[in-house]
Protein backbone atom coordinates (compact mmCIF):
# COMPACT_ATOMS: atom_id res chain seq x y z
CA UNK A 1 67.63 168.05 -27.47
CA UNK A 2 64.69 166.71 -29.53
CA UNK A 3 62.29 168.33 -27.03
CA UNK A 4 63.87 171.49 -27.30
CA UNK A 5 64.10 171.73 -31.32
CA UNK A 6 60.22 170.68 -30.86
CA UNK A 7 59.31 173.37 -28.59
CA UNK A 8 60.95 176.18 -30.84
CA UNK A 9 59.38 174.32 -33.89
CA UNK A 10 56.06 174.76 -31.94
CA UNK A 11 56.46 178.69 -30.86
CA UNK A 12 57.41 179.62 -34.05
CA UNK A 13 54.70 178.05 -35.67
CA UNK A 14 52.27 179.58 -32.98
CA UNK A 15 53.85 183.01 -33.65
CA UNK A 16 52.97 182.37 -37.52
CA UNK A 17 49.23 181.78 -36.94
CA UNK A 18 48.96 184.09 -34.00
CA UNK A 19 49.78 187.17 -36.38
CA UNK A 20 47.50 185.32 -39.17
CA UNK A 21 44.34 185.87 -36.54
CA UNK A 22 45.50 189.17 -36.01
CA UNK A 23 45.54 189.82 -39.74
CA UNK A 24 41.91 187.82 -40.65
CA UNK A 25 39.90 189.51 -37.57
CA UNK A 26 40.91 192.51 -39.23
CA UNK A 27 40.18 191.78 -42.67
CA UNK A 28 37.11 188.98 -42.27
CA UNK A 29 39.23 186.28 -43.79
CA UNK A 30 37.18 183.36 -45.42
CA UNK A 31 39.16 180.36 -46.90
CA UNK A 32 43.13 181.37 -47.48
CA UNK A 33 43.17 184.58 -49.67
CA UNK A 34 46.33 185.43 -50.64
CA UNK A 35 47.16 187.76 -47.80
CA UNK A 36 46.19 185.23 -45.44
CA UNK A 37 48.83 182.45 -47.22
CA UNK A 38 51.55 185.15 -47.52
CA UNK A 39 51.39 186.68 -43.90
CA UNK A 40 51.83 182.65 -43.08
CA UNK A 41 54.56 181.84 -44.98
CA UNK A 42 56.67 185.22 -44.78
CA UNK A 43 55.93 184.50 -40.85
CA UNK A 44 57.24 180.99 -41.03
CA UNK A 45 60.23 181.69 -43.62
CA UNK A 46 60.97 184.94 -40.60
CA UNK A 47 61.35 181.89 -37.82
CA UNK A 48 63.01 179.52 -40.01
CA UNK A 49 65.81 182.06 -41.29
CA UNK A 50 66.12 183.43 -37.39
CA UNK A 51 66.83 179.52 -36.45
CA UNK A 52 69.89 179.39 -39.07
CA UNK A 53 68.07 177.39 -41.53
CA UNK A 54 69.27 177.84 -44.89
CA UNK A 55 66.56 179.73 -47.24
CA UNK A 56 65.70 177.05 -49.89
CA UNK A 57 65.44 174.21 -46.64
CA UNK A 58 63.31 177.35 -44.85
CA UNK A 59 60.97 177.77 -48.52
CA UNK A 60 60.56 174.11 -48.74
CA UNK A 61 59.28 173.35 -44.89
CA UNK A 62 56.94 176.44 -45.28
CA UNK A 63 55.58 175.83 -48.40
CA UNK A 64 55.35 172.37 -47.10
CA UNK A 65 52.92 173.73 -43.67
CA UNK A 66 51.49 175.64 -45.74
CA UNK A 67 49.89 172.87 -47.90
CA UNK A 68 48.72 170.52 -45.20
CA UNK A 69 47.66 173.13 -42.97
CA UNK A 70 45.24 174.23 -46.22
CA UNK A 71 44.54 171.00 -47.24
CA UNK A 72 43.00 170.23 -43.92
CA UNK A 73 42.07 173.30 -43.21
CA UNK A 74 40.59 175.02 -46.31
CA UNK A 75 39.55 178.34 -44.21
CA UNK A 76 41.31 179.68 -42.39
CA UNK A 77 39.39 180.48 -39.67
CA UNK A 78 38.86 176.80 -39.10
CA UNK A 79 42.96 176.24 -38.80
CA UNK A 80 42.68 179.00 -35.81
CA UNK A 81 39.90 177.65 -34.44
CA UNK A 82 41.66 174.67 -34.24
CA UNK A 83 45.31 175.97 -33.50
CA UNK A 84 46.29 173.42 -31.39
CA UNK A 85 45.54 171.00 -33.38
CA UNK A 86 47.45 172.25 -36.34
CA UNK A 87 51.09 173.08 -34.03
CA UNK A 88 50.34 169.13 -33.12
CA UNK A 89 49.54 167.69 -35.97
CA UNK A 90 52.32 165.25 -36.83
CA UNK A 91 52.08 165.90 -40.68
CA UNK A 92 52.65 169.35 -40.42
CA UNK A 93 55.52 168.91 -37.95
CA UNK A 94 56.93 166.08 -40.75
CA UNK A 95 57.41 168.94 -42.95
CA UNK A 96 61.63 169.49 -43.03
């Protein structure tokens, strides 16, 4: 069971920066510009709500990716660059 929660976790959050690429080779994206951080998080909120998560539990592990996925990545062509990196990293995955 905890493989399979962990595998959906992982898609969605694949799906989430696949459409950010798509969005930033369009636009030239350089650090997270306000597109770039809403395109993420309406992606992310789309996959939690679609999973049955409540909204304010979806907002808070979002906002939560969100942060640590800027933190260490502060452009956002680096997080792509390093996509697999980011759906492993444990402390984004910590985020509930």
């Amino acid at each position: 069971m905890i493989h399979k929660v962990n595998t959906y976790i992982n898609t969605n959050m694949v799906r989430s920066i696949i459409l950010l690429l798509i969005v930033c080779t369009l636009s030239a994206c350089s650090g997270w510009d306000s597109e770039s951080k809403e395109l993420f998080h309406k992606s992310c909120m789309n996959d939690a709500k679609a999973s049955g998560m409540d909204e304010a539990v979806a907002k808070s592990r979002c906002d939560c990716r969100l942060e640590k996925i800027m933190k260490k990545y502060p452009d956002v062509d680096d997080a792509l660059m390093n996509i697999e990196k980011v759906i492993q990293d444990p402390e984004v995955q910590e985020c509930k």
